[in-house]
Protein backbone atom coordinates (compact mmCIF):
# COMPACT_ATOMS: atom_id res chain seq x y z
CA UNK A 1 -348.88 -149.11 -171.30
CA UNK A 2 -345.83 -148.49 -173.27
CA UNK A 3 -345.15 -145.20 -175.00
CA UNK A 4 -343.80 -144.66 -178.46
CA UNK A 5 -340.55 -143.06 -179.28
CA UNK A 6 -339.30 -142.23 -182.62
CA UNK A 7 -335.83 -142.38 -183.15
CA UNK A 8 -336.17 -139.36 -185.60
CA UNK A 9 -338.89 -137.36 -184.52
CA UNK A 10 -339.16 -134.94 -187.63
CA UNK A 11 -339.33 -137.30 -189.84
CA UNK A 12 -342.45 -137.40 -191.98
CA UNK A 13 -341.98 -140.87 -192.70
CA UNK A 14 -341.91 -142.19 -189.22
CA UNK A 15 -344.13 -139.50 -188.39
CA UNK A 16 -346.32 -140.68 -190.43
CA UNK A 17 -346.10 -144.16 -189.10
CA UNK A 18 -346.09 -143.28 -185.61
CA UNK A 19 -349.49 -141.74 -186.35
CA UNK A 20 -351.02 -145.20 -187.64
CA UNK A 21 -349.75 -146.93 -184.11
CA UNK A 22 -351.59 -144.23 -182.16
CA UNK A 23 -354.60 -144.26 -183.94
CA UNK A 24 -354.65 -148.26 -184.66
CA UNK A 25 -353.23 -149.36 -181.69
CA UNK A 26 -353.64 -147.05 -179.04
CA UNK A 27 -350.17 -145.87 -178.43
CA UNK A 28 -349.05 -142.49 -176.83
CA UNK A 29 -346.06 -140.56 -178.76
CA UNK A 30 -343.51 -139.84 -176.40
CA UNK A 31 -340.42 -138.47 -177.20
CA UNK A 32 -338.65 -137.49 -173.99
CA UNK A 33 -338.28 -140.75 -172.41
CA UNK A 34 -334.96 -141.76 -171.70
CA UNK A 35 -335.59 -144.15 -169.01
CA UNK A 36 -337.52 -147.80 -168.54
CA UNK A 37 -339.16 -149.84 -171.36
CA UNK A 38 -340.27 -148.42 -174.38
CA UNK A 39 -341.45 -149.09 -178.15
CA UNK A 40 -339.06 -147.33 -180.61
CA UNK A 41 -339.84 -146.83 -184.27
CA UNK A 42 -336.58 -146.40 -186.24
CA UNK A 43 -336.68 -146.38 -190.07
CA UNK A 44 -336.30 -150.45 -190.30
CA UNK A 45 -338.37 -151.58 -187.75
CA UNK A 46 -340.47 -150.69 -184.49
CA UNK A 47 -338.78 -152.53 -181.24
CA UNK A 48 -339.07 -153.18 -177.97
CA UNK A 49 -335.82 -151.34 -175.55
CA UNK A 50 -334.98 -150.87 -172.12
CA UNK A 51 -333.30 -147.31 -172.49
CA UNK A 52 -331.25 -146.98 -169.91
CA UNK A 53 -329.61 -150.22 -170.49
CA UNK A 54 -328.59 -150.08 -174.14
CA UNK A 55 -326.46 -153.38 -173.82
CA UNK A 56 -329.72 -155.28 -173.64
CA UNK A 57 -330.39 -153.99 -177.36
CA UNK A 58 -333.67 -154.48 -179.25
CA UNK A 59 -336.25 -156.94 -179.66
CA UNK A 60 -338.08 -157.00 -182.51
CA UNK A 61 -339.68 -159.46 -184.97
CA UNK A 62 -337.90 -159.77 -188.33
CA UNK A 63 -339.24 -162.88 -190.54
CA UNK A 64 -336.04 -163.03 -193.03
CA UNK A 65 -333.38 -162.69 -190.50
CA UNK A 66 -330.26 -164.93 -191.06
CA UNK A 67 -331.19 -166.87 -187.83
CA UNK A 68 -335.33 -167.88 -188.90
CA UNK A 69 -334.44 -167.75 -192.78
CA UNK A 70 -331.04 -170.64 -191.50
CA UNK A 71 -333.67 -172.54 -189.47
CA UNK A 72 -336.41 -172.76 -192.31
CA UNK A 73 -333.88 -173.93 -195.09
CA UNK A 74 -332.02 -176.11 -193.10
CA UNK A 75 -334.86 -178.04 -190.93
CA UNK A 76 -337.77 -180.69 -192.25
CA UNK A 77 -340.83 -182.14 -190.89
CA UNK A 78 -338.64 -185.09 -189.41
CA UNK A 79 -336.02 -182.69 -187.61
CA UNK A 80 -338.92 -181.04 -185.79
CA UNK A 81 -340.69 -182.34 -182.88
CA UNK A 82 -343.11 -179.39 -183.22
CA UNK A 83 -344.37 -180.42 -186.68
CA UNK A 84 -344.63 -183.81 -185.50
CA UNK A 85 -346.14 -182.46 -182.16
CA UNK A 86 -348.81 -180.63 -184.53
CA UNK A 87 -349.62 -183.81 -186.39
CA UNK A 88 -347.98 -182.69 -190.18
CA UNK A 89 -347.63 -185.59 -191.96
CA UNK A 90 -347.10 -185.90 -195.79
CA UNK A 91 -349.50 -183.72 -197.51
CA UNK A 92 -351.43 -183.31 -194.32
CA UNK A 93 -350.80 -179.42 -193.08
CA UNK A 94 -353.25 -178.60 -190.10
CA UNK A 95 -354.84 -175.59 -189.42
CA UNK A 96 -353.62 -174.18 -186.35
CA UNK A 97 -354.48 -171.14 -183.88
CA UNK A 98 -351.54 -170.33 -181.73
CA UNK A 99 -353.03 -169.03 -178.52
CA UNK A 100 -349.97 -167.67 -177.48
CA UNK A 101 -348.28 -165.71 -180.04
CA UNK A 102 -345.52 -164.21 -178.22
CA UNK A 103 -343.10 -163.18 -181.46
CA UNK A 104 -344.34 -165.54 -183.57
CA UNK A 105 -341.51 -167.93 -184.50
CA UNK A 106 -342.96 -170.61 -183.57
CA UNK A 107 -345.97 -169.93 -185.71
CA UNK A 108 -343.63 -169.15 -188.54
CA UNK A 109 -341.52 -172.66 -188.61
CA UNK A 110 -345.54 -174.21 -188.88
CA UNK A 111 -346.32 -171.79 -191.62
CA UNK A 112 -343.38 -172.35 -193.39
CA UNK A 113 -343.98 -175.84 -193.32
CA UNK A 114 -347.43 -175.32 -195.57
CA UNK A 115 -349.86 -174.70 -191.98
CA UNK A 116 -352.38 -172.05 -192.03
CA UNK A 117 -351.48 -170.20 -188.40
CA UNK A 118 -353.88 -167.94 -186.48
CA UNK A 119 -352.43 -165.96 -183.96
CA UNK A 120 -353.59 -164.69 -180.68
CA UNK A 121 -351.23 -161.94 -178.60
CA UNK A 122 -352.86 -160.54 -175.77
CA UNK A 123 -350.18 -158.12 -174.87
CA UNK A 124 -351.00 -154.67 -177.31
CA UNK A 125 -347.02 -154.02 -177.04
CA UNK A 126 -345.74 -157.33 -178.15
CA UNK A 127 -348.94 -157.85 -180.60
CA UNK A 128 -347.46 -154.21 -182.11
CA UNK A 129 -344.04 -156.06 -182.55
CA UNK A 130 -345.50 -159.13 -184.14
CA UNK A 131 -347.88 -156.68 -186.39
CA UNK A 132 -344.89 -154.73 -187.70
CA UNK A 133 -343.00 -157.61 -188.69
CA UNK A 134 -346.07 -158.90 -190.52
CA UNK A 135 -346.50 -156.13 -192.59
CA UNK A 136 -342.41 -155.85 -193.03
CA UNK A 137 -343.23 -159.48 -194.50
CA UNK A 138 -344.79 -158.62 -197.24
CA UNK A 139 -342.33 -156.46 -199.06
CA UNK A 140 -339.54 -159.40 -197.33
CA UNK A 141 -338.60 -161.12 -201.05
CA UNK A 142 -337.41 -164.30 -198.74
CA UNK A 143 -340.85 -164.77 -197.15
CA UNK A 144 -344.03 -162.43 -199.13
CA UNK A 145 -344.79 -165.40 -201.35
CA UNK A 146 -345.88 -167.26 -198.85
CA UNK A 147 -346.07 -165.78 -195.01
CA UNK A 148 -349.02 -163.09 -195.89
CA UNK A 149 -350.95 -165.82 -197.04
CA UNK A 150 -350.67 -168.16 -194.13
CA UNK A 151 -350.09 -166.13 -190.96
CA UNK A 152 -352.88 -164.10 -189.48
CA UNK A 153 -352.95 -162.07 -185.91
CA UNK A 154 -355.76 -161.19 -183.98
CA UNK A 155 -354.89 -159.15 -180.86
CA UNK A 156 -357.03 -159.94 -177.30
CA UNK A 157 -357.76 -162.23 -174.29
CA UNK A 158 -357.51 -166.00 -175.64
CA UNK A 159 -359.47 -167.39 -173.40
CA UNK A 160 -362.09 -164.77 -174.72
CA UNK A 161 -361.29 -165.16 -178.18
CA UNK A 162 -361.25 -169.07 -178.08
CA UNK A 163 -364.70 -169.50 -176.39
CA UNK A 164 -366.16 -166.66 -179.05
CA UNK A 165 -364.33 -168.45 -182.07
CA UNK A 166 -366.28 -167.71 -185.82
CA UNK A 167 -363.82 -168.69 -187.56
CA UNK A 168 -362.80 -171.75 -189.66
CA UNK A 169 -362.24 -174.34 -186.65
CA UNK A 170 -358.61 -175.05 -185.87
CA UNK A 171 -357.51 -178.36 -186.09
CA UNK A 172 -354.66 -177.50 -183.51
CA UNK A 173 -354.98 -175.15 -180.59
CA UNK A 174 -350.98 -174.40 -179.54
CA UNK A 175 -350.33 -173.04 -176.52
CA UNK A 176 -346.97 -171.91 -175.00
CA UNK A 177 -347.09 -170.05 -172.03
CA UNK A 178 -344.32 -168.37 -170.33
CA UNK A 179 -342.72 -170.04 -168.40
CA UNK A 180 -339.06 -168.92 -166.35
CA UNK A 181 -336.30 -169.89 -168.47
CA UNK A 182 -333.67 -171.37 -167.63
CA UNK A 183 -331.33 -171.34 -170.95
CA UNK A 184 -328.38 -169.11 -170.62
CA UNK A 185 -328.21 -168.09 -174.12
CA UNK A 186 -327.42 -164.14 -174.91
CA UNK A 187 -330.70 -163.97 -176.56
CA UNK A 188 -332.95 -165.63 -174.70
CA UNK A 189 -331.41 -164.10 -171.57
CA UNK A 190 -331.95 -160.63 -173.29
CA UNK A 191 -335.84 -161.42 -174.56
CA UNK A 192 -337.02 -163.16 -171.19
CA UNK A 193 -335.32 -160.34 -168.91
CA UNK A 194 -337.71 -157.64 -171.34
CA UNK A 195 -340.62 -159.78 -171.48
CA UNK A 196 -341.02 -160.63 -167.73
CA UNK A 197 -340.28 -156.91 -167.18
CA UNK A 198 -342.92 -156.12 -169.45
CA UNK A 199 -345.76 -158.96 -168.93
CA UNK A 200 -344.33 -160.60 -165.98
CA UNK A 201 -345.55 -163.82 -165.08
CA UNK A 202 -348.06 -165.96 -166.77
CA UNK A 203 -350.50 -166.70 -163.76
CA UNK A 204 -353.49 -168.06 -165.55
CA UNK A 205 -351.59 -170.40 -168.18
CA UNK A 206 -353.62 -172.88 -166.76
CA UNK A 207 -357.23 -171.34 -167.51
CA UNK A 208 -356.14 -171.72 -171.33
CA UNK A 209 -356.38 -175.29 -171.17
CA UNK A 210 -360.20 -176.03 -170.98
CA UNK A 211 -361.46 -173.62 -173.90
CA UNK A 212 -358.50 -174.93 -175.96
CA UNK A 213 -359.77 -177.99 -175.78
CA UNK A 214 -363.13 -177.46 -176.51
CA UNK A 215 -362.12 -175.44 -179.29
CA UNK A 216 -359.71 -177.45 -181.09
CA UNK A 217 -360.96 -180.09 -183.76
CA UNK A 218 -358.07 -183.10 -183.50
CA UNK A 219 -355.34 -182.04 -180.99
CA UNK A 220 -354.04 -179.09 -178.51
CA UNK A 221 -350.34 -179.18 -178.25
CA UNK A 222 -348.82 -177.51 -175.47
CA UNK A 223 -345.05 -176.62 -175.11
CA UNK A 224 -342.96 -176.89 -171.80
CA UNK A 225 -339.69 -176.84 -170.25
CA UNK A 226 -338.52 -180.51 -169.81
CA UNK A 227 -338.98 -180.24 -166.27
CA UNK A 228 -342.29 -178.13 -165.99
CA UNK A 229 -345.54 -179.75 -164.31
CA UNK A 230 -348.17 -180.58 -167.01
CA UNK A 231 -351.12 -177.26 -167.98
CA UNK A 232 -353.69 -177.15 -165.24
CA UNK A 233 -352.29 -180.72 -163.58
CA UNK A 234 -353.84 -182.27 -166.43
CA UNK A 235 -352.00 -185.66 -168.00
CA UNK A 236 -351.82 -185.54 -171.74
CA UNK A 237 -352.51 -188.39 -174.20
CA UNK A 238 -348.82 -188.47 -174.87
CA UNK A 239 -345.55 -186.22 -174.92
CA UNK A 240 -343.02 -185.57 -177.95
CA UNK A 241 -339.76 -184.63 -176.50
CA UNK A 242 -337.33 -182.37 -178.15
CA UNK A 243 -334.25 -180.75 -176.53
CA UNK A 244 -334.76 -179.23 -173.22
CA UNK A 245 -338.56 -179.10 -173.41
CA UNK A 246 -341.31 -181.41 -174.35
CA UNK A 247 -344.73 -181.23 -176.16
CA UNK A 248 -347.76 -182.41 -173.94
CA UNK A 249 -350.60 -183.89 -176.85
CA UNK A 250 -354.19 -183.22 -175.80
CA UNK A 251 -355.98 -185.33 -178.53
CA UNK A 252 -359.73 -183.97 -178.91
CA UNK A 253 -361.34 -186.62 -181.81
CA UNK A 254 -361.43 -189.84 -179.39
């Protein structure tokens, strides 16, 4: 498990803060790291570093960055093979549980479309990154209209969670399981290299299959590189293809 450093360690504030992660979500304070992955809690946001390689910089989940806030005012239902993947359609807005969190942007370009998106993260560190830019959300004037209302996380084993489920059934079960990337972007490259350090690889991507669809009222959608074999060997109903990955369609209401 990762330990907790604060960037300002006598600050009430963060202080403060730091003393909701440990008692919420289990983390140890620990201030004289200098070396290997870490969480660090600064005054804008808690990330995810490798601190003795400061060129890698931060990951962290920010809802009204430039990049998500371009994205959401420049795409449309018809630009994305996701929403189409999902089965969005005119006033028709599934509700979806992403099995998969990750950092949630995938979850937040459904949301923002008008979906209702549970989350599952199974990993406490990256469920603490998605948490924090949640509640950052609210007080975000480009997104707390809306997100709050629309994107919930629940933290633990999906398989578990899925085969337990009491809540309102999902129309859509997503799942997107890491998978080695092969993009050679500065960001992915920087987000991959931390996450496989962190979670490594995904070796039972294909167990989430089954309960998903048992679990999922219309459709589970499942998101791949272009050249991946399908989830568990199994042959979806059809495939949406968008640049440089696909979306294998599980339909569940045949």
């Amino acid at each position: 498990m990762l330990k907790l450093i604060l960037t300002e360690p006598e600050n009430p504030q963060l202080q403060e803060q730091a003393v909701i992660w440990q008692t919420n979500w289990g983390l140890e304070i620990d201030n004289q790291q200098t070396q290997g992955l870490a969480l660090v809690l600064d005054q804008h946001y808690l990330a995810l570093k490798q601190l003795d390689e400061p060129k890698l910089g931060a990951v962290f989940v920010d809802f009204a960055s430039d990049v998500l806030t371009f994205r959401r005012q420049q795409t449309s239902v018809k630009k994305e093979s996701i929403a189409k993947a999902v089965g969005i359609k005119g006033n028709v807005f599934p509700r979806i549980l992403d099995a998969t969190a990750g950092l949630g942007r995938d979850a937040f370009i459904l949301a923002s479309f008008g979906c209702h998106v549970d989350m599952i993260e199974r990993s406490k560190e990256v469920a603490a990154l998605l948490e924090d830019g949640l509640q950052r959300a609210k007080s975000q004037p480009l997104v707390s209209d809306w997100l709050p209302q629309r994107m919930t996380l629940l933290r633990g084993t999906a398989t578990e969670i899925m085969a337990s489920w009491q809540n309102t059934q999902p129309d859509v079960v997503y799942l997107d399981p890491m998978f080695p990337h092969r993009k050679k972007s500065a960001l992915v490259k920087k987000e991959m290299r931390l996450f496989q350090t962190l979670l490594g690889v995904d070796e039972d991507a294909d167990d989430l299959l089954e309960p998903a669809l048992k679990l999922a009222k219309r459709r589970v959608v499942v998101k791949r590189p272009d050249t991946a074999p399908y989830l568990n060997d199994k042959q979806p109903n059809m495939s949406i293809k968008g640049k440089k990955l696909r979306f294998d369609v599980y339909l569940t209401n045949l």
